[in-house]
C-alpha atoms as a PDB file:
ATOM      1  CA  UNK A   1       0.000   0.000   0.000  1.00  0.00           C
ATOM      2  CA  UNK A   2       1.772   3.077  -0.865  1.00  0.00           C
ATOM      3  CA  UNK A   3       1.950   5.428   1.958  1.00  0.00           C
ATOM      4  CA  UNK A   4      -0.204   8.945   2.005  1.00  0.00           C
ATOM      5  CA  UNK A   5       1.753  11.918   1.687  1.00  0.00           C
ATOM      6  CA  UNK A   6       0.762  15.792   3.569  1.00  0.00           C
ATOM      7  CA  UNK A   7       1.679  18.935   2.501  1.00  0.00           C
ATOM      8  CA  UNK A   8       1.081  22.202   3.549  1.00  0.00           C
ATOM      9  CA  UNK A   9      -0.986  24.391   0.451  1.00  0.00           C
ATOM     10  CA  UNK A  10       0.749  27.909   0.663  1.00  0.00           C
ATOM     11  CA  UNK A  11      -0.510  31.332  -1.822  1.00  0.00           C
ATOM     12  CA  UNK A  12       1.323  34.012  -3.159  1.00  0.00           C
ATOM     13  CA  UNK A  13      -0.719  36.494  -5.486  1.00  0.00           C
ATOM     14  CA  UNK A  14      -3.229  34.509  -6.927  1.00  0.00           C
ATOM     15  CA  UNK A  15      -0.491  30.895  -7.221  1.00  0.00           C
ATOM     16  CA  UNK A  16       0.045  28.043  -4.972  1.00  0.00           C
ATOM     17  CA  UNK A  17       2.480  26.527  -3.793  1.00  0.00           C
ATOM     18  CA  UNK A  18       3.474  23.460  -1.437  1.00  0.00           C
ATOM     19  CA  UNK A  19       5.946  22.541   1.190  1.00  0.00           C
ATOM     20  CA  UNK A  20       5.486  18.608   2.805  1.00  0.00           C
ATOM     21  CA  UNK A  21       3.608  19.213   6.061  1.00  0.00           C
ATOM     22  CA  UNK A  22       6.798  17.331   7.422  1.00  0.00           C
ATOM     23  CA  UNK A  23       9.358  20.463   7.596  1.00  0.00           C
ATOM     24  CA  UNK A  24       6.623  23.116   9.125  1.00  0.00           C
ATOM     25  CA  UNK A  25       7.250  23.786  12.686  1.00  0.00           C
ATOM     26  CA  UNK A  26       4.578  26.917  13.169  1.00  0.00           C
ATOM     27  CA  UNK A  27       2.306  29.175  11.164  1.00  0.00           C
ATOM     28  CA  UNK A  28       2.775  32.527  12.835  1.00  0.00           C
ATOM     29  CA  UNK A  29       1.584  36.505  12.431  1.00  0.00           C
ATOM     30  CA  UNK A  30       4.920  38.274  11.398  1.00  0.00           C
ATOM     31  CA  UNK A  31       5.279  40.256  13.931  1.00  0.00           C
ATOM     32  CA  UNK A  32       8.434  41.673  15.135  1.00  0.00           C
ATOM     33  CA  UNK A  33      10.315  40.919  12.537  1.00  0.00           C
ATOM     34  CA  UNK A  34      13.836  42.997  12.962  1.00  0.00           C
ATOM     35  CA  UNK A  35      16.242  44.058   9.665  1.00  0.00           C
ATOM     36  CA  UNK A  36      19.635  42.680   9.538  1.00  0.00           C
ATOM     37  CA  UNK A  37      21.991  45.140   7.156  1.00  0.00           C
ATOM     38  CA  UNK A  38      24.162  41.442   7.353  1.00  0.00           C
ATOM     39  CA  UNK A  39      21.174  39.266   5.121  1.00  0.00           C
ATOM     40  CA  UNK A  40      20.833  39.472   1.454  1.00  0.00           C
ATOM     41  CA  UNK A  41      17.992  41.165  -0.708  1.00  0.00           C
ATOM     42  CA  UNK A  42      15.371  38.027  -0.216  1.00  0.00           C
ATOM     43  CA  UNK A  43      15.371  38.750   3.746  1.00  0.00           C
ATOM     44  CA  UNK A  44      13.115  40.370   5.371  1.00  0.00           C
ATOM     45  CA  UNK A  45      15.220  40.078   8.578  1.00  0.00           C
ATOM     46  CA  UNK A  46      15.209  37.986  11.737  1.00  0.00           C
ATOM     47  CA  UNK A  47      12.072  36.652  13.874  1.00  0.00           C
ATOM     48  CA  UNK A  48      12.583  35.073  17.177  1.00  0.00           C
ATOM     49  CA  UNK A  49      11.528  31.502  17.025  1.00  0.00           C
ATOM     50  CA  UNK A  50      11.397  30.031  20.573  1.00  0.00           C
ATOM     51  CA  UNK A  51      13.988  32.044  22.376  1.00  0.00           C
ATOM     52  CA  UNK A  52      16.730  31.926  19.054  1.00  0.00           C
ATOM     53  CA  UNK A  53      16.924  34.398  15.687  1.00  0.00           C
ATOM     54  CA  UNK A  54      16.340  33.113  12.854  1.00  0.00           C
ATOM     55  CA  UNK A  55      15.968  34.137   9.337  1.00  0.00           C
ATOM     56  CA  UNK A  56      12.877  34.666   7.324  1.00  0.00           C
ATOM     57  CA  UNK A  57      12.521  34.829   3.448  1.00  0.00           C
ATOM     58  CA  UNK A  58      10.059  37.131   1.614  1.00  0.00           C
ATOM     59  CA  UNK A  59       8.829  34.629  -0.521  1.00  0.00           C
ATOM     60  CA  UNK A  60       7.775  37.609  -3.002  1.00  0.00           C
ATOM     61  CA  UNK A  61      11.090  38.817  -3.539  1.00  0.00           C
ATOM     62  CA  UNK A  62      12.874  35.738  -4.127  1.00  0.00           C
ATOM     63  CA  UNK A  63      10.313  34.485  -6.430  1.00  0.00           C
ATOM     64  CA  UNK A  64      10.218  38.138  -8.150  1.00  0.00           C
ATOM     65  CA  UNK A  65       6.641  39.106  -7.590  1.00  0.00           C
ATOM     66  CA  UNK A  66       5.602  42.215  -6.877  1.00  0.00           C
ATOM     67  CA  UNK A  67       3.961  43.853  -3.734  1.00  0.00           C
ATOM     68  CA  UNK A  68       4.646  43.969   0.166  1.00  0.00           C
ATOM     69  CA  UNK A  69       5.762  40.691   2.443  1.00  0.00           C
ATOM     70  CA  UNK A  70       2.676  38.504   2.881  1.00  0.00           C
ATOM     71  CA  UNK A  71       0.892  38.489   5.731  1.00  0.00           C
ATOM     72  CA  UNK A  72       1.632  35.251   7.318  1.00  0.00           C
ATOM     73  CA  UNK A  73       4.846  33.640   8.509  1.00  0.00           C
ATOM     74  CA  UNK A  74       5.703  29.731   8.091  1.00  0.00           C
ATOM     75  CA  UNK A  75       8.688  28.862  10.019  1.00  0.00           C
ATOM     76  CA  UNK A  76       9.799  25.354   8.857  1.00  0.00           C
ATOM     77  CA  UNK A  77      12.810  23.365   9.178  1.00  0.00           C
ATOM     78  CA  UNK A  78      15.313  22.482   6.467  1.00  0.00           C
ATOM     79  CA  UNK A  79      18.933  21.204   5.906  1.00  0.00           C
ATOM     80  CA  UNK A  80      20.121  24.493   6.590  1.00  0.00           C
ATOM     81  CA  UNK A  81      18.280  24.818  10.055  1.00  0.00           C
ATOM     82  CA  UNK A  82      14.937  27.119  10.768  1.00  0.00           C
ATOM     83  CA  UNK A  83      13.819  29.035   8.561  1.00  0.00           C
ATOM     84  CA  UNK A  84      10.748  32.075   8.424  1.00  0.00           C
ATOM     85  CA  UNK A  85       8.842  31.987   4.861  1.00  0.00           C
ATOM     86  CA  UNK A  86       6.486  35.113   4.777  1.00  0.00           C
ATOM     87  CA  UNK A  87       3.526  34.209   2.272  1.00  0.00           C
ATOM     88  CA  UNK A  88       0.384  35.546   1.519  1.00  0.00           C
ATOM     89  CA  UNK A  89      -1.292  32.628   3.428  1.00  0.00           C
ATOM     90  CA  UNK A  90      -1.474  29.444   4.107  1.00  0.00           C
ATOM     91  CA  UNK A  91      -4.549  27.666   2.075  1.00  0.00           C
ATOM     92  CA  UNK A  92      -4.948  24.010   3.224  1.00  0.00           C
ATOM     93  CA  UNK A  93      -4.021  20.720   3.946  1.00  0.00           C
ATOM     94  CA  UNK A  94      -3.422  18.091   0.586  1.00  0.00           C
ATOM     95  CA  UNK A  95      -3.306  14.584   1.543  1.00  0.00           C
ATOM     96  CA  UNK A  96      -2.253  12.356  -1.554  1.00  0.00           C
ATOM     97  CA  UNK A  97      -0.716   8.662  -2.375  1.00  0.00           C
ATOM     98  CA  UNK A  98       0.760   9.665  -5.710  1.00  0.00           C
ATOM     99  CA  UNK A  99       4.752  11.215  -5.792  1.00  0.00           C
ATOM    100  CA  UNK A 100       5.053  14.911  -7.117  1.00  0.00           C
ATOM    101  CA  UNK A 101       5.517  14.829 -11.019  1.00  0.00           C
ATOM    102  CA  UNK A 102       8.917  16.193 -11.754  1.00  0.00           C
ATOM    103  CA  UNK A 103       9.098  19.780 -13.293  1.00  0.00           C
ATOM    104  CA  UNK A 104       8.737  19.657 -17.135  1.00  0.00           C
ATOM    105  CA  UNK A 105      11.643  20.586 -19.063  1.00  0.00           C
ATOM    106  CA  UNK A 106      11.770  24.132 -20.495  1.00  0.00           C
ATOM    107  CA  UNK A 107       9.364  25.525 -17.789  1.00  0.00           C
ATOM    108  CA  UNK A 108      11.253  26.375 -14.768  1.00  0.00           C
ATOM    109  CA  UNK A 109      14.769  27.149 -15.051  1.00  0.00           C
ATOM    110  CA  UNK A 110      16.785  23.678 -14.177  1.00  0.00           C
ATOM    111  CA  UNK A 111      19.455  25.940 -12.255  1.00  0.00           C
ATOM    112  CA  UNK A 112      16.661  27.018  -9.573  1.00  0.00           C
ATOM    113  CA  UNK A 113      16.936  24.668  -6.306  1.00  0.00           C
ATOM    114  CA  UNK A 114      13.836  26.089  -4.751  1.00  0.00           C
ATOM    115  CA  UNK A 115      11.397  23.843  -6.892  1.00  0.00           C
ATOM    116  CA  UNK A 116      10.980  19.812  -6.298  1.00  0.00           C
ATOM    117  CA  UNK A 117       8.201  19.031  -8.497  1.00  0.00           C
ATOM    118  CA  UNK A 118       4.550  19.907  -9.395  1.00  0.00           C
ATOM    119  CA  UNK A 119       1.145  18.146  -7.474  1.00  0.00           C
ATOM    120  CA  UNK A 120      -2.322  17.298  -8.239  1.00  0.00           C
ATOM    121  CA  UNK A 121      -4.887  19.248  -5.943  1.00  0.00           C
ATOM    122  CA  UNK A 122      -8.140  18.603  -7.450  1.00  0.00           C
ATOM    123  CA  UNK A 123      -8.053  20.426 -11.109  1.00  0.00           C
ATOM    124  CA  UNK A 124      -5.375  22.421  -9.722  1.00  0.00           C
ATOM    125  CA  UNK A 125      -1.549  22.340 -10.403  1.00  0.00           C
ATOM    126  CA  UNK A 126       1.045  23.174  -7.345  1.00  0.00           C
ATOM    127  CA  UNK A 127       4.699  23.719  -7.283  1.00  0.00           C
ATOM    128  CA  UNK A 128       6.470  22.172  -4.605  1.00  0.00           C
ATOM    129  CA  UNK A 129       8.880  23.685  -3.135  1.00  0.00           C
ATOM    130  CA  UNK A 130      11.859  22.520  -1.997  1.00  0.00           C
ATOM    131  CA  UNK A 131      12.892  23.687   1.326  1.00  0.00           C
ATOM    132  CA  UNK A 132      16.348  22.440   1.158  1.00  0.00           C
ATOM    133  CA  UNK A 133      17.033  24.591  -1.487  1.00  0.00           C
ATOM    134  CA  UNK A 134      15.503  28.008  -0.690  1.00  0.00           C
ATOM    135  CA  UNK A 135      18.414  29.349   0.240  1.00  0.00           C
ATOM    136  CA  UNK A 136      21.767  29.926  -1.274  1.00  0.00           C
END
């Protein structure tokens, strides 16, 4: 029996987006949020996460779309440590048996580490993302 899979349904704008329900640690308000001169371009700055800094990631910057941070904060856990994601919002839960499809060739640039694959929510189409490789 092949084993169900979560993930956690994220928006930006008007797209979706995925992250397996397996790295989020907390969906937070971004409050508090304090700049760092030290972080590059895609940070917003640092966010205390149980009594430690750590950095968060305007998803809208480093996927180059336009408008403000989002409005909530998903603090997950990669390879990299803990990690703040502002998004718009976070949509839903998908439960599914089938593996991501990989991405098709030609429509996301091969040299961006931040995508893992696309999934099937209902008629919809998702990107995973892959939280290993959102950041340099």
């Amino acid at each position: 029996m092949e084993e169900s899979k979560r993930f956690l349904i994220l928006t930006l704008a008007d797209d979706t987006f995925a992250i397996p329900i397996t790295s989020l640690l907390e969906i937070a308000s971004p409050r508090n949020i304090q700049k760092d001169p030290n972080l590059s371009e895609i940070f917003e700055g640092k966010y205390e996460y149980r009594g430690r800094m750590i950095p968060v990631v305007n998803m809208k910057k480093m996927l180059k779309y336009p408008g403000g941070p989002g409005a909530s904060l998903i603090v997950i856990k990669c390879a990299k440590g803990i990690l703040g994601l502002l998004v718009d919002g976070a949509k839903e839960l998908l439960d599914t048996r089938g593996k991501p499809s990989p991405l098709p060739a030609g429509v996301v640039n091969p040299s961006l580490t931040c995508y893992a694959g696309v999934l099937q929510n209902g008629d919809d189409l998702v990107l995973l993302l892959n939280e290993d490789g959102l950041v340099p």
